[in-house]
PDB file of N, CA and C in Angstrom:
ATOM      1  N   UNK A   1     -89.686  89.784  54.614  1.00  0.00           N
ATOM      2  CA  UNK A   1     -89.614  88.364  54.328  1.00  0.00           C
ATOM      3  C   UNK A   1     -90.088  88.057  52.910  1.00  0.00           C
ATOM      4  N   UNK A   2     -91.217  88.786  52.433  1.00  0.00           N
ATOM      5  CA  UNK A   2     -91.713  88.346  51.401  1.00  0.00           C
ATOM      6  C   UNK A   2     -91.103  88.821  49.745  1.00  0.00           C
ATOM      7  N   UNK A   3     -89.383  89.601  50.678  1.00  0.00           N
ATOM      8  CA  UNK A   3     -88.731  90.110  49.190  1.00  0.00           C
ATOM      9  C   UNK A   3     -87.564  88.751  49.180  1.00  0.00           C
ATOM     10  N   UNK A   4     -87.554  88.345  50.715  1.00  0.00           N
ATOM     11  CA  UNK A   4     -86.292  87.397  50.589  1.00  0.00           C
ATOM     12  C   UNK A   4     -86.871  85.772  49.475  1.00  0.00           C
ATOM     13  N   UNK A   5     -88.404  85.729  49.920  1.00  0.00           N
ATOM     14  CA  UNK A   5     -89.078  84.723  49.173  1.00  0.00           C
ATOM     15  C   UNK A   5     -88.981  84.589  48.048  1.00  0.00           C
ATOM     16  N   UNK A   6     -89.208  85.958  47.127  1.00  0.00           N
ATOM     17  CA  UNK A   6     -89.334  86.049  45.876  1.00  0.00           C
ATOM     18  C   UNK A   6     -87.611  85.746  45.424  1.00  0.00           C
ATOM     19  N   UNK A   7     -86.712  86.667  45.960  1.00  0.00           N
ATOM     20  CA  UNK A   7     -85.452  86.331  45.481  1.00  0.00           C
ATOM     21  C   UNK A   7     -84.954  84.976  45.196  1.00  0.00           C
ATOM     22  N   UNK A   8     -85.235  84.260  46.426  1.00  0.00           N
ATOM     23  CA  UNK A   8     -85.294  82.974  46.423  1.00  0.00           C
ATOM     24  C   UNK A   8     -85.491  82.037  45.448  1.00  0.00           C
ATOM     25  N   UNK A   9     -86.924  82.462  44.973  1.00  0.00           N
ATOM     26  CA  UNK A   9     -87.749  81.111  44.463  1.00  0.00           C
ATOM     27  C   UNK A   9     -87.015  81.946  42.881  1.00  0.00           C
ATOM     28  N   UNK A  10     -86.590  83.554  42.731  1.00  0.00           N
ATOM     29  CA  UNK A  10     -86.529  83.432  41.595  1.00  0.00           C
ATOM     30  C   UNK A  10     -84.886  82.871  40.479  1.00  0.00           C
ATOM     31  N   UNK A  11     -84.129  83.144  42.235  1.00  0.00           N
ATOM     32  CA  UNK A  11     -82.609  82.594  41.423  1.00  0.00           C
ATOM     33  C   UNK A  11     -82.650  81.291  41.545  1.00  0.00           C
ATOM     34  N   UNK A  12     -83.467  80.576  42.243  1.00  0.00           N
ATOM     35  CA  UNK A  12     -83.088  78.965  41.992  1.00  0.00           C
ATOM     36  C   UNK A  12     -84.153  78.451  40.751  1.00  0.00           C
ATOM     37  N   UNK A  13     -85.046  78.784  40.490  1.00  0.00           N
ATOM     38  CA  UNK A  13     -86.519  78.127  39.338  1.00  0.00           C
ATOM     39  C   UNK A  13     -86.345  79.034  38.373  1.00  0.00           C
ATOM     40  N   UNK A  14     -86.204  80.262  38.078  1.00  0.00           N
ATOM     41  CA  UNK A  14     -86.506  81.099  36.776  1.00  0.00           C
ATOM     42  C   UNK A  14     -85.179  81.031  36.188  1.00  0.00           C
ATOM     43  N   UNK A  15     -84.986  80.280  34.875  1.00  0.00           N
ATOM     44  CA  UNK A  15     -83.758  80.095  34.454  1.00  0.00           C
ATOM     45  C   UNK A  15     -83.339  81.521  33.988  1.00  0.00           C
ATOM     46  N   UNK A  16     -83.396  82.528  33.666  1.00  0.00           N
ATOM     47  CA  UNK A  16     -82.296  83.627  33.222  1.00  0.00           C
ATOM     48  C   UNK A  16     -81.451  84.459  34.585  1.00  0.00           C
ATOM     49  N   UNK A  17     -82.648  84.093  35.848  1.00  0.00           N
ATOM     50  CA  UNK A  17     -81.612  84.696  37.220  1.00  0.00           C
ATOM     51  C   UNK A  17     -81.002  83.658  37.444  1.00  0.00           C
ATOM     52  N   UNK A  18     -81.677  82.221  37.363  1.00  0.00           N
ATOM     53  CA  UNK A  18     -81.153  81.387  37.758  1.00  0.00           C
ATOM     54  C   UNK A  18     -79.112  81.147  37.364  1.00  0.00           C
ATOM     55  N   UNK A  19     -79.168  81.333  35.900  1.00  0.00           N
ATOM     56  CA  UNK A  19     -77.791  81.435  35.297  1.00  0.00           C
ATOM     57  C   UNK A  19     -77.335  82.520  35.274  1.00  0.00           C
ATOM     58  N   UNK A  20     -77.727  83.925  36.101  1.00  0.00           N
ATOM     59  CA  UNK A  20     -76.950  84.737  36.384  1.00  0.00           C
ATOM     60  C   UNK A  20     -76.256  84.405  37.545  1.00  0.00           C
ATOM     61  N   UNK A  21     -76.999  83.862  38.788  1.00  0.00           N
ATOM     62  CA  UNK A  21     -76.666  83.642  39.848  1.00  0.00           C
ATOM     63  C   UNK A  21     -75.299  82.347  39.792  1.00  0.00           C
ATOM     64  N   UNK A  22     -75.518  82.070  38.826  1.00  0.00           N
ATOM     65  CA  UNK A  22     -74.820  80.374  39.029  1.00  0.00           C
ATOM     66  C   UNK A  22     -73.464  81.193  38.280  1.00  0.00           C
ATOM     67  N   UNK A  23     -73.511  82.110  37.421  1.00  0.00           N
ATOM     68  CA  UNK A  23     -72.311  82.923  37.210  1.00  0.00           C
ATOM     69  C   UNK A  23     -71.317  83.607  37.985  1.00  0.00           C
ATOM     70  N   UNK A  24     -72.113  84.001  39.193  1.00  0.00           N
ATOM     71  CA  UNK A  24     -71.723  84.711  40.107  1.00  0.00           C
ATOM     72  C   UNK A  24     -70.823  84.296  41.256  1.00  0.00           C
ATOM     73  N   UNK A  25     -69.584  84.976  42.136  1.00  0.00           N
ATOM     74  CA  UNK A  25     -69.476  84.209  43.164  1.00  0.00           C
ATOM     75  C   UNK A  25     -69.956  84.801  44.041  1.00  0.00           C
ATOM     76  N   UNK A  26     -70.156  84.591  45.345  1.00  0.00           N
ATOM     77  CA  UNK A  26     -70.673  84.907  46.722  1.00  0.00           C
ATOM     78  C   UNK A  26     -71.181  85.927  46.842  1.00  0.00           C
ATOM     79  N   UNK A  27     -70.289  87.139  46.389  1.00  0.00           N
ATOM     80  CA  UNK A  27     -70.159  88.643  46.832  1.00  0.00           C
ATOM     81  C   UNK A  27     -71.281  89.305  45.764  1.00  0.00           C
ATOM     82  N   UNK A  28     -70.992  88.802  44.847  1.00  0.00           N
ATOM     83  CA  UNK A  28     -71.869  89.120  43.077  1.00  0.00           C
ATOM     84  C   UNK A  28     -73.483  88.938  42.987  1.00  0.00           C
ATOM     85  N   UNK A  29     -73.730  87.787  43.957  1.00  0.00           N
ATOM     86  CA  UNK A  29     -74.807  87.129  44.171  1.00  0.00           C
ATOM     87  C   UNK A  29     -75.384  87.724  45.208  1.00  0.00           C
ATOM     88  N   UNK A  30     -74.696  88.603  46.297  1.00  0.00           N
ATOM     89  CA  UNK A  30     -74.982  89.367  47.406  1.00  0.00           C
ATOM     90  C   UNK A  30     -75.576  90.541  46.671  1.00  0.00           C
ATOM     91  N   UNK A  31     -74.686  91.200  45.765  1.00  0.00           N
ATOM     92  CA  UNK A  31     -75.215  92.477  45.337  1.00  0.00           C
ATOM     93  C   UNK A  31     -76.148  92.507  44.266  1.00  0.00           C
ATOM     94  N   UNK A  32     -76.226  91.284  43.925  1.00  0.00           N
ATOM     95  CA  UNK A  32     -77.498  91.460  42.681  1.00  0.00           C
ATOM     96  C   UNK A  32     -78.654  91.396  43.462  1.00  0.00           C
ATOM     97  N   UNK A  33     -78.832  90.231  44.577  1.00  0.00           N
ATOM     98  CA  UNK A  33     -80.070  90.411  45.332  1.00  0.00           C
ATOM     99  C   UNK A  33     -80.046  91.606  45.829  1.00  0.00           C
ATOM    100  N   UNK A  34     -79.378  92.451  46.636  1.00  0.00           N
ATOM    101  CA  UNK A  34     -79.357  93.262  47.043  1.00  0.00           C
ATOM    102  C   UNK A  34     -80.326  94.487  46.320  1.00  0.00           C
ATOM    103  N   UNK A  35     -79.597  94.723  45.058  1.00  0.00           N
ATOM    104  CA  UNK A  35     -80.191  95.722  44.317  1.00  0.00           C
ATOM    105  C   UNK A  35     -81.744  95.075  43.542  1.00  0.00           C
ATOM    106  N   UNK A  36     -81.897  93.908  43.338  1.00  0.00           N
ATOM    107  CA  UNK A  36     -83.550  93.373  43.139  1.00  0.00           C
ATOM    108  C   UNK A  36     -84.350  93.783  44.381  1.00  0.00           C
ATOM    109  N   UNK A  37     -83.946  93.797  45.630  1.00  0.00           N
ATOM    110  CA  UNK A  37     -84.707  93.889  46.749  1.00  0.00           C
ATOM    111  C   UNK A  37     -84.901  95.618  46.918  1.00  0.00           C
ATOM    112  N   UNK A  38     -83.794  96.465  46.482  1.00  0.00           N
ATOM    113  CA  UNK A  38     -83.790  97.379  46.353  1.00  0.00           C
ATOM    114  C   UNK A  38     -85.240  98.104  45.299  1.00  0.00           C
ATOM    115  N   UNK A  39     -84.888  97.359  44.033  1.00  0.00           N
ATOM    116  CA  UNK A  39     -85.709  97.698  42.732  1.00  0.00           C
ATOM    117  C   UNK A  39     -87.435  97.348  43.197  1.00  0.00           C
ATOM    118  N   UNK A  40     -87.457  96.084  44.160  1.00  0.00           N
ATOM    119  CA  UNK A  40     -88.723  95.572  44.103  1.00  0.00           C
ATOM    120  C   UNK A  40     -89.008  96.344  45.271  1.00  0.00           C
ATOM    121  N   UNK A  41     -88.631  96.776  45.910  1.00  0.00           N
ATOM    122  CA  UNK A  41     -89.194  97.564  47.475  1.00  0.00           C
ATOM    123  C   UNK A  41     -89.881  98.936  46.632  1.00  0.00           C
ATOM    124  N   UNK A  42     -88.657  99.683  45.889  1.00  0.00           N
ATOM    125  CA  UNK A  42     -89.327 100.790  45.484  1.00  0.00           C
ATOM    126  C   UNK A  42     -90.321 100.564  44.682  1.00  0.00           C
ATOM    127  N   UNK A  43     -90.917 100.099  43.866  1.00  0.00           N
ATOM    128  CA  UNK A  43     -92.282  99.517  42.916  1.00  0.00           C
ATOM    129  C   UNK A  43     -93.388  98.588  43.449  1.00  0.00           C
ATOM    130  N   UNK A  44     -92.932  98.331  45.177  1.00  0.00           N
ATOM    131  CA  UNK A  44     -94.075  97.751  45.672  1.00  0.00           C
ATOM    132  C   UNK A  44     -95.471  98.404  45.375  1.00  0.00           C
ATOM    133  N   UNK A  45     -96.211  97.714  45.314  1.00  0.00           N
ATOM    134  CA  UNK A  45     -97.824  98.360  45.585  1.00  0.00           C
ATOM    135  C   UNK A  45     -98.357  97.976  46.585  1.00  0.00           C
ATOM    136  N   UNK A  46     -97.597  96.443  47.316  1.00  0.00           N
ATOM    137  CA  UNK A  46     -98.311  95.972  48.649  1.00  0.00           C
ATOM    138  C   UNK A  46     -98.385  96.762  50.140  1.00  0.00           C
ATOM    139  N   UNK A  47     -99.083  95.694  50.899  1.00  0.00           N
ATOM    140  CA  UNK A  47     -98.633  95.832  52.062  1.00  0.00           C
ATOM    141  C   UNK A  47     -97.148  95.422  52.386  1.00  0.00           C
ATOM    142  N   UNK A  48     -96.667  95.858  53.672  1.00  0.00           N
ATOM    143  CA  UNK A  48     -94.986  95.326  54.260  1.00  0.00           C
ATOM    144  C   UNK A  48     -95.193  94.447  54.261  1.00  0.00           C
ATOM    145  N   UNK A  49     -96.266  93.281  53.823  1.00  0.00           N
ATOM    146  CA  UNK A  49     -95.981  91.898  54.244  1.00  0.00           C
ATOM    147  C   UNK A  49     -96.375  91.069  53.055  1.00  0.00           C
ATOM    148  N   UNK A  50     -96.537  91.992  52.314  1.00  0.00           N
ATOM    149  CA  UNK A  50     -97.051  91.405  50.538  1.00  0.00           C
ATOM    150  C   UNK A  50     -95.923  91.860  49.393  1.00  0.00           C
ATOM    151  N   UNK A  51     -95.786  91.534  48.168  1.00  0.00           N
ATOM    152  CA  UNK A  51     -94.961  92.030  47.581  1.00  0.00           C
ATOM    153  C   UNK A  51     -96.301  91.831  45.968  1.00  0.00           C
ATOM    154  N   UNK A  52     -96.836  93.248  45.663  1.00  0.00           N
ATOM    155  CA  UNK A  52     -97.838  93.175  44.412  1.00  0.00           C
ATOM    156  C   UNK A  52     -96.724  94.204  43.602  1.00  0.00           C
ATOM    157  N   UNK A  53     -96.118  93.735  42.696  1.00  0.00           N
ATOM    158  CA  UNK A  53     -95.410  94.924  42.252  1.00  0.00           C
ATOM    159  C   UNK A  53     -96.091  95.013  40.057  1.00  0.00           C
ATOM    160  N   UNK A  54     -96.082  96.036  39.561  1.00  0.00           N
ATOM    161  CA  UNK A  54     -96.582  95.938  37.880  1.00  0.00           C
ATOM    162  C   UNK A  54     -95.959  95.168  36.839  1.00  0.00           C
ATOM    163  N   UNK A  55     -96.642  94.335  36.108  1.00  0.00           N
ATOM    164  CA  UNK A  55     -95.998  93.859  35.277  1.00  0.00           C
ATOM    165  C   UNK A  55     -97.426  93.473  34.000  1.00  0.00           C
ATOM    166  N   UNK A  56     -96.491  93.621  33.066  1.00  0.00           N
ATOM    167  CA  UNK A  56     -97.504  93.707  31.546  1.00  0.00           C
ATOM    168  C   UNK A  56     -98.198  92.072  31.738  1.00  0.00           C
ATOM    169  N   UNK A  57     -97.200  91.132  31.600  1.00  0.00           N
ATOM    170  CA  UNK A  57     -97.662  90.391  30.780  1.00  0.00           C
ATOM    171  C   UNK A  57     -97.873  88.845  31.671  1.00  0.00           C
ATOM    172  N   UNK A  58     -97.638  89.034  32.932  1.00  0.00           N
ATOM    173  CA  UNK A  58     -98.171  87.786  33.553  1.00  0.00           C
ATOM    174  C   UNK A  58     -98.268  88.330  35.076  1.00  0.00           C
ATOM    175  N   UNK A  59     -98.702  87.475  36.155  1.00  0.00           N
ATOM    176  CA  UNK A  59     -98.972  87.307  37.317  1.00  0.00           C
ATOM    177  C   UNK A  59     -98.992  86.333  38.137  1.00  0.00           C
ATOM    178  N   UNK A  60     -98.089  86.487  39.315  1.00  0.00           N
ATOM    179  CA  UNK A  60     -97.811  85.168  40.270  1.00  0.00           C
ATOM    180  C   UNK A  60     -98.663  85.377  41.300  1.00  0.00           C
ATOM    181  N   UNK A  61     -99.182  84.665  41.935  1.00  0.00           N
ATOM    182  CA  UNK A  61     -99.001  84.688  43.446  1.00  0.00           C
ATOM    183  C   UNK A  61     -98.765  83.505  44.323  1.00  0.00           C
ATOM    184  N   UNK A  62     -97.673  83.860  44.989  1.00  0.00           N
ATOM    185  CA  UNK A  62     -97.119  82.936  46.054  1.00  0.00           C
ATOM    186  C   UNK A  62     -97.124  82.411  47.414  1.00  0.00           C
ATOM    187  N   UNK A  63     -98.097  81.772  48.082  1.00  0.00           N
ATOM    188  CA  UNK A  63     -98.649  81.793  49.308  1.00  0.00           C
ATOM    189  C   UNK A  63     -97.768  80.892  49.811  1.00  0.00           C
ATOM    190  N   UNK A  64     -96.994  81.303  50.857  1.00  0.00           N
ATOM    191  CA  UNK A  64     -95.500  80.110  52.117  1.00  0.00           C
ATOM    192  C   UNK A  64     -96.868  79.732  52.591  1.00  0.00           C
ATOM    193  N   UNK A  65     -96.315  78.261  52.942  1.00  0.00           N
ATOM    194  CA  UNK A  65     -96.983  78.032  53.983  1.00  0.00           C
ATOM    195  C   UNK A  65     -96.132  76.804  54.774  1.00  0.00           C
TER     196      UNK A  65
END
């Protein structure tokens, strides 16, 4: 759940996925998440129910509630 979250929040709010996605049709938009969920599973550091993955220069964290 917490890779479908991130995909989520990042093609609709972060404008450079955001205008990839809006480029895309249906199928395009299937396989790009696809392979992000792919990329971010393998570089997890979390738990299955967390998503902590490395990055230089900033840090999110996103609590659903």
């Amino acid at each position: 759940m917490h890779l479908q979250i991130w995909t989520d929040l990042a093609a609709h709010n972060y404008g450079p996925m955001n205008h990839a996605f809006a480029a895309l049709d249906t199928a395009g938009q299937s396989m790009v998440e696809e392979e992000i969920r792919h990329v971010l599973t393998r570089i997890n550091r979390g738990r299955a129910d967390t998503l902590s993955v490395p990055s230089e220069y900033l840090e999110v964290v996103i609590t659903p509630r």
